[in-house]
Protein backbone atom coordinates (compact mmCIF):
# COMPACT_ATOMS: atom_id res chain seq x y z
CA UNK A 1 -10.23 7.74 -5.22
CA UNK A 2 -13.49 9.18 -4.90
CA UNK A 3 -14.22 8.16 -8.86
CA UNK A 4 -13.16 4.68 -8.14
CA UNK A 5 -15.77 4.68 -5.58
CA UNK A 6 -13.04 3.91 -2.81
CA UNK A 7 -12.48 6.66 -0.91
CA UNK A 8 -14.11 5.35 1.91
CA UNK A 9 -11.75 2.58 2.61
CA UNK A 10 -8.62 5.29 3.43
CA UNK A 11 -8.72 7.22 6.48
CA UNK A 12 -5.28 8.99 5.39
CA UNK A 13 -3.95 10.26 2.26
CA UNK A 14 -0.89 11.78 2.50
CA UNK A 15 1.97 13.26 0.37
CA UNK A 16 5.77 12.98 0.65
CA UNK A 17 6.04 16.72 0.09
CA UNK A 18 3.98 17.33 2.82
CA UNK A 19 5.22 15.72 5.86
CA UNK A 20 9.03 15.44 4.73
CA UNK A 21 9.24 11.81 4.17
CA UNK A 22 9.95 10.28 1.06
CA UNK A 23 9.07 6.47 0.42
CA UNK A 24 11.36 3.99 1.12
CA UNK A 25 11.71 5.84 4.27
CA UNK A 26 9.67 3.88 7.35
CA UNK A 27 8.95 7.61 8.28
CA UNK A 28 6.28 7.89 5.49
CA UNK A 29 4.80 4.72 6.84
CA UNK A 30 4.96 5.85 9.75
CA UNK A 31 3.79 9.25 10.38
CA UNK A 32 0.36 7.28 7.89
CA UNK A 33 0.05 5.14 10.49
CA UNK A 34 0.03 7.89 13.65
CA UNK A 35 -2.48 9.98 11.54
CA UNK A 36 -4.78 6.85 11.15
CA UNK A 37 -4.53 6.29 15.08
CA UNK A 38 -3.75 2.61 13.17
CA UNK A 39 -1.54 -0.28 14.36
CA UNK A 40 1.04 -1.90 10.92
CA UNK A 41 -0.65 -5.16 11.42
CA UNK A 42 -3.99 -3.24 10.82
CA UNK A 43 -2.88 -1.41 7.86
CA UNK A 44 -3.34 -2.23 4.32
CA UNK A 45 -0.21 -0.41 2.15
CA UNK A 46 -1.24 -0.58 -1.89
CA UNK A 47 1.40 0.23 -4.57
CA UNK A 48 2.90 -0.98 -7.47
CA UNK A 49 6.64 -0.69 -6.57
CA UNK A 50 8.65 -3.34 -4.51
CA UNK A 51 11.23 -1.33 -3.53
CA UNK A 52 9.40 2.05 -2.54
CA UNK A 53 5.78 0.48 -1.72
CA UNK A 54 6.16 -3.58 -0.27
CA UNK A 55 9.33 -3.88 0.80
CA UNK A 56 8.85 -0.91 3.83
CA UNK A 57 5.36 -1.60 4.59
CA UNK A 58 6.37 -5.36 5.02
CA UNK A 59 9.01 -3.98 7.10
CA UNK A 60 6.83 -2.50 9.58
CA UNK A 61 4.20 -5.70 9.11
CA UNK A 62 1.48 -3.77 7.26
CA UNK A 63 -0.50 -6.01 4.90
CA UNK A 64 0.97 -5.40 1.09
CA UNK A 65 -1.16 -5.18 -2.33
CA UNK A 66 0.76 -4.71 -5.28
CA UNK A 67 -0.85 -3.52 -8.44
CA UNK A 68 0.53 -4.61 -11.17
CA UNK A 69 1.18 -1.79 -13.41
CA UNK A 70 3.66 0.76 -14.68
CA UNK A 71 7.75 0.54 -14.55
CA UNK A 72 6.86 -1.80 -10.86
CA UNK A 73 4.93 -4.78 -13.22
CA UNK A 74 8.20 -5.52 -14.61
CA UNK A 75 10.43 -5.77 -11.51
CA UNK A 76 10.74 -9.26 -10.47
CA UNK A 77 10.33 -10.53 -6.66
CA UNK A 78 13.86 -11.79 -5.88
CA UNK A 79 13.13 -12.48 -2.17
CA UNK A 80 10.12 -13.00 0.93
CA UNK A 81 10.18 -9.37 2.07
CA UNK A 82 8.84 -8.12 -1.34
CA UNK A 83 6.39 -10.69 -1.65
CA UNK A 84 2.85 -9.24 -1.46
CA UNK A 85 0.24 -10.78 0.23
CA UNK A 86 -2.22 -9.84 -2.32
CA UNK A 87 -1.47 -9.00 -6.57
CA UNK A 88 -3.81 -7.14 -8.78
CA UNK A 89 -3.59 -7.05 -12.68
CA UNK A 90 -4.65 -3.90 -12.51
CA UNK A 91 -6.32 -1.35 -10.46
CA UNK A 92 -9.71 -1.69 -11.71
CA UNK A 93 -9.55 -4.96 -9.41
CA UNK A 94 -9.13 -2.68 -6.54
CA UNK A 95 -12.72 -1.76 -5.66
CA UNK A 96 -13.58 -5.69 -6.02
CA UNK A 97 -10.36 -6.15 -3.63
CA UNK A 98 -11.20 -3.66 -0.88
CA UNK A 99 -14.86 -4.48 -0.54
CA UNK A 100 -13.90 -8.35 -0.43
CA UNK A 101 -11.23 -7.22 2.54
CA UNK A 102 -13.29 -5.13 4.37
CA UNK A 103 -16.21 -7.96 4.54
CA UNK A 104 -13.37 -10.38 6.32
């Protein structure tokens, strides 16, 4: 993060070995979201996977980027709930993204 020049957008950074969670699990989300002192709706969750990434973070009504890249970039959305409300090509597009977001 801090060589994308981004690091200043994330107030937590956590990992599933860490706290015990493992995404799909809300707890993940969840435990993010108590660290941040942060309400869902406030929350921005950015991933590349439907099914590990959108889908749960959606679930809890975070705001959903999906990055269009790896094994995820060929999984089709097959329903609302993994709809993101934002897609990147790629995550060079992510500085542009956040700076845009944090300006609304």
């Amino acid at each position: 993060m801090v060589n994308f020049g981004i690091a200043k957008y994330f107030q937590v950074v956590i990992s599933s070995a860490e706290i015990g969670f493992e995404k799909p699990a809300l707890g993940i989300f969840q435990k993010a979201l108590g660290m941040a002192d942060c309400l869902p709706e406030q929350a921005v969750m950015i991933g590349d996977r439907l099914d590990n990434d959108i889908k749960p973070a959606k679930r809890l009504g975070m705001k959903t980027v999906r990055v269009m890249r790896g094994f995820g970039q060929y999984c089709p959305v097959t329903s609302e709930n993994e709809q993101a409300d934002a897609t990147l090509s790629c995550l060079t597009e992510l500085v542009d993204f956040l700076s845009d977001w944090e300006e609304k």
